[in-house]
N, C-alpha and C. Protein backbone atom coordinates (compact mmCIF):
# COMPACT_ATOMS: atom_id res chain seq x y z
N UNK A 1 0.84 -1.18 0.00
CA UNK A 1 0.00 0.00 0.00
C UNK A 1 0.88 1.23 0.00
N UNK A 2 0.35 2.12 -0.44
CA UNK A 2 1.58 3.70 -0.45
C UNK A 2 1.07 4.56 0.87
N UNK A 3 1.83 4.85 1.49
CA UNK A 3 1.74 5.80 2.48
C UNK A 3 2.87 6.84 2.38
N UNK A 4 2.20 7.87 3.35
CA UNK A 4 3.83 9.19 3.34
C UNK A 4 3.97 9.20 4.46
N UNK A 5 5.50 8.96 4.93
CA UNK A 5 6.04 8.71 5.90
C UNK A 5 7.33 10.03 5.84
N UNK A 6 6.94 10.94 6.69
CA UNK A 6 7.81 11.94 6.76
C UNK A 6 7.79 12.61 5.55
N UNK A 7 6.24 12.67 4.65
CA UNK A 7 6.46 13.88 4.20
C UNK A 7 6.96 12.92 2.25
N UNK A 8 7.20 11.94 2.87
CA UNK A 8 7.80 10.97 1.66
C UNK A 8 6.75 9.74 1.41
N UNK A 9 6.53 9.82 0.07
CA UNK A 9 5.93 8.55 -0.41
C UNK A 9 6.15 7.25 -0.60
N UNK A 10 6.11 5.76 0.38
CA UNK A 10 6.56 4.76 0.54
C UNK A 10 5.76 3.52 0.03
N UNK A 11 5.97 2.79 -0.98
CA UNK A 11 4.84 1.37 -1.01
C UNK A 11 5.56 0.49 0.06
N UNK A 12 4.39 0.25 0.64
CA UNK A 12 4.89 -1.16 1.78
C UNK A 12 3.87 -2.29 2.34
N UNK A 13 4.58 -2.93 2.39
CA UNK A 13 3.91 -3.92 3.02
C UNK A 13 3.28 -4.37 4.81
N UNK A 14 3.73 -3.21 5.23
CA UNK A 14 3.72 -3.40 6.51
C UNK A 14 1.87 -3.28 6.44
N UNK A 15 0.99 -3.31 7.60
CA UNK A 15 -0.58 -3.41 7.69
C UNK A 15 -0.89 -2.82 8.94
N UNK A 16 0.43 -2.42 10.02
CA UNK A 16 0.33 -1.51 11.38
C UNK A 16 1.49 -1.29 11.36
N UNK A 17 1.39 0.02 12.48
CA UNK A 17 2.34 1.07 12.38
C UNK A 17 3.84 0.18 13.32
N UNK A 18 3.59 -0.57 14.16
CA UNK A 18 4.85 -1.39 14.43
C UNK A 18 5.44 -1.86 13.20
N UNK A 19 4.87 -2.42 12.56
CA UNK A 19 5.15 -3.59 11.29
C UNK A 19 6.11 -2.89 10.52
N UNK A 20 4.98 -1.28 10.38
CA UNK A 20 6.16 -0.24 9.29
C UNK A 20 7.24 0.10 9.46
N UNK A 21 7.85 0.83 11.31
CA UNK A 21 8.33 1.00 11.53
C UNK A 21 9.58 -0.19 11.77
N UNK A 22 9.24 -1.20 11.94
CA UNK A 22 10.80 -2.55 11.14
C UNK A 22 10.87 -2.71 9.79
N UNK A 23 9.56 -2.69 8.80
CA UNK A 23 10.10 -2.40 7.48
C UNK A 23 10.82 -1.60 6.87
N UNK A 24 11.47 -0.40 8.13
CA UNK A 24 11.50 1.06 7.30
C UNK A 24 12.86 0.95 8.09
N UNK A 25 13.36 0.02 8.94
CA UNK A 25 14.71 -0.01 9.82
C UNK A 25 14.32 0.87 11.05
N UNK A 26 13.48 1.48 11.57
CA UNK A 26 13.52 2.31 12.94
C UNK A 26 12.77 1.39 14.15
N UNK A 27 14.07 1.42 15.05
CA UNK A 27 14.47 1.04 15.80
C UNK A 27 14.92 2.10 17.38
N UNK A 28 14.48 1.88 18.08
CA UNK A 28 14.26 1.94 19.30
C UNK A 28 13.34 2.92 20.26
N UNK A 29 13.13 3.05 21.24
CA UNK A 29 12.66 3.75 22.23
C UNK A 29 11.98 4.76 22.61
N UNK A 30 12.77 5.30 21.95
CA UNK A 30 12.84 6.48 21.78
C UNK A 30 12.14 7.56 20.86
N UNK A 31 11.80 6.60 20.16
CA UNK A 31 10.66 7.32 18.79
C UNK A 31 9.47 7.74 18.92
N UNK A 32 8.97 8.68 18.28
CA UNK A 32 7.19 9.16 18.54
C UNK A 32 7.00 9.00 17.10
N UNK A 33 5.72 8.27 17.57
CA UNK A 33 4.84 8.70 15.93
C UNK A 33 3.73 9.30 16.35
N UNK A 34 3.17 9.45 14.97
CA UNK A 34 1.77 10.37 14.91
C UNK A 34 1.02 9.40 13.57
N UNK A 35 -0.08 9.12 13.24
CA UNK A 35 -0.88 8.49 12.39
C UNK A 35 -1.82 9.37 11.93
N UNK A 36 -2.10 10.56 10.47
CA UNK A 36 -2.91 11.32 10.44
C UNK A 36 -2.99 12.30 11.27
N UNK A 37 -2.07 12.72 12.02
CA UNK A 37 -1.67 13.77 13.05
C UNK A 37 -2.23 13.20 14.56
N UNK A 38 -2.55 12.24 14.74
CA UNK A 38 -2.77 12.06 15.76
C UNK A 38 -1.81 11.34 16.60
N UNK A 39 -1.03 11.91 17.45
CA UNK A 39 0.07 10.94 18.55
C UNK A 39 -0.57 9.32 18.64
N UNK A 40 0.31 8.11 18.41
CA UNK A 40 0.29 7.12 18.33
C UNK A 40 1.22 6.58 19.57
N UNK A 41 0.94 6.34 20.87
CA UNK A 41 2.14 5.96 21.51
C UNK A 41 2.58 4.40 21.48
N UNK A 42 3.93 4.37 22.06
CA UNK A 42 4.73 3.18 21.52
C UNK A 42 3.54 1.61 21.61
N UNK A 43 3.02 1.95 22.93
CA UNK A 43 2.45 0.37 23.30
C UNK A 43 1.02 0.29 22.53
N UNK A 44 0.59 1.04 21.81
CA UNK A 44 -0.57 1.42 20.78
C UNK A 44 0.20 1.39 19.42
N UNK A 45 1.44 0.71 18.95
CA UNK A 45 1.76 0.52 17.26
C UNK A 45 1.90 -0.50 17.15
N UNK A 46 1.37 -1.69 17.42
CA UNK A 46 1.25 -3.22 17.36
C UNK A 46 -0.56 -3.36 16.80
N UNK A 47 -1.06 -2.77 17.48
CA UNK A 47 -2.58 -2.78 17.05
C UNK A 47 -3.14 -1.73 16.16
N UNK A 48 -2.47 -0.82 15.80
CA UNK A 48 -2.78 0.30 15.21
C UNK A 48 -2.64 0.20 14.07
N UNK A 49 -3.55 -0.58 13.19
CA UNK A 49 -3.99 -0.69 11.21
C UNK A 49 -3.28 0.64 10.29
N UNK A 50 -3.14 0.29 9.53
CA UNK A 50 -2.90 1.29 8.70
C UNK A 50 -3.77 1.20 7.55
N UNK A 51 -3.94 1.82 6.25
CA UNK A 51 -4.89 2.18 5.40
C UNK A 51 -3.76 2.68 4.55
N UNK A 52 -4.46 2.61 2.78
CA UNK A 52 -4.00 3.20 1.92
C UNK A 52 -4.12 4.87 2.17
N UNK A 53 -3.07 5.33 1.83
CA UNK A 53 -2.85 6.60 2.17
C UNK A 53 -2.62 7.50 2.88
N UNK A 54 -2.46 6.55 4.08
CA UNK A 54 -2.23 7.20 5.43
C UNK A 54 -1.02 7.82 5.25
N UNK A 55 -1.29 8.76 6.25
CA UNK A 55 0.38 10.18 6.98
C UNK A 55 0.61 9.40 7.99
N UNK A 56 1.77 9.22 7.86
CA UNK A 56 2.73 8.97 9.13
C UNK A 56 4.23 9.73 9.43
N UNK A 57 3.92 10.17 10.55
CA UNK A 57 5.66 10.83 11.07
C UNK A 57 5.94 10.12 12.33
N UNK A 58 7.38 10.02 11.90
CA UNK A 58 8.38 9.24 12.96
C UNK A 58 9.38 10.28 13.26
N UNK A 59 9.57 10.56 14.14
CA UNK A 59 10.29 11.31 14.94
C UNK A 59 11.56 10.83 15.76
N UNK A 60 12.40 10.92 15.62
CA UNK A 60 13.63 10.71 17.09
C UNK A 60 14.36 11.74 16.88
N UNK A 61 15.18 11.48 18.53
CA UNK A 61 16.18 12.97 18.86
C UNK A 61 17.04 12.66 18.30
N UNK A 62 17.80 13.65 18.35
CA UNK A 62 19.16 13.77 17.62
C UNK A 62 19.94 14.84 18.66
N UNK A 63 21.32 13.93 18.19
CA UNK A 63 22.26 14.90 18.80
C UNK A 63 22.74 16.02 18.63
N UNK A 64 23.41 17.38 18.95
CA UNK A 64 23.76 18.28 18.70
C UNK A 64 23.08 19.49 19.28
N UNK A 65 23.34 20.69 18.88
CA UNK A 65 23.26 21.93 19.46
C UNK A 65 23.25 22.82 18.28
């Protein structure tokens, strides 16, 4: 299915937002998403479906100043 993930257009196979986020390599803890602008928290992206066309942003910190 195609989704935009950060703004970027992705076909994938993933079907929830955990699934995407190992198809896409992001990895750990530390990450926030949002699904359609709505905050998705970590222990809610295992059950959380996705749909053709959905917005998704993934977020982590970064280092620096």
């Amino acid at each position: 299915m195609k989704l935009t993930v950060n703004g970027e257009t992705h076909e994938v196979t993933a079907v929830t937002l955990a699934g995407l986020l190992a198809e896409l390599d992001y990895e750990g803890g530390w990450l926030a998403t949002a699904l359609n602008g709505e905050v998705v928290p970590a222990r809610e992206r295992s059950g959380c479906r996705l749909a053709e066309g959905d917005r998704i942003e993934i977020l982590s910190p970064m280092k620096g100043g």
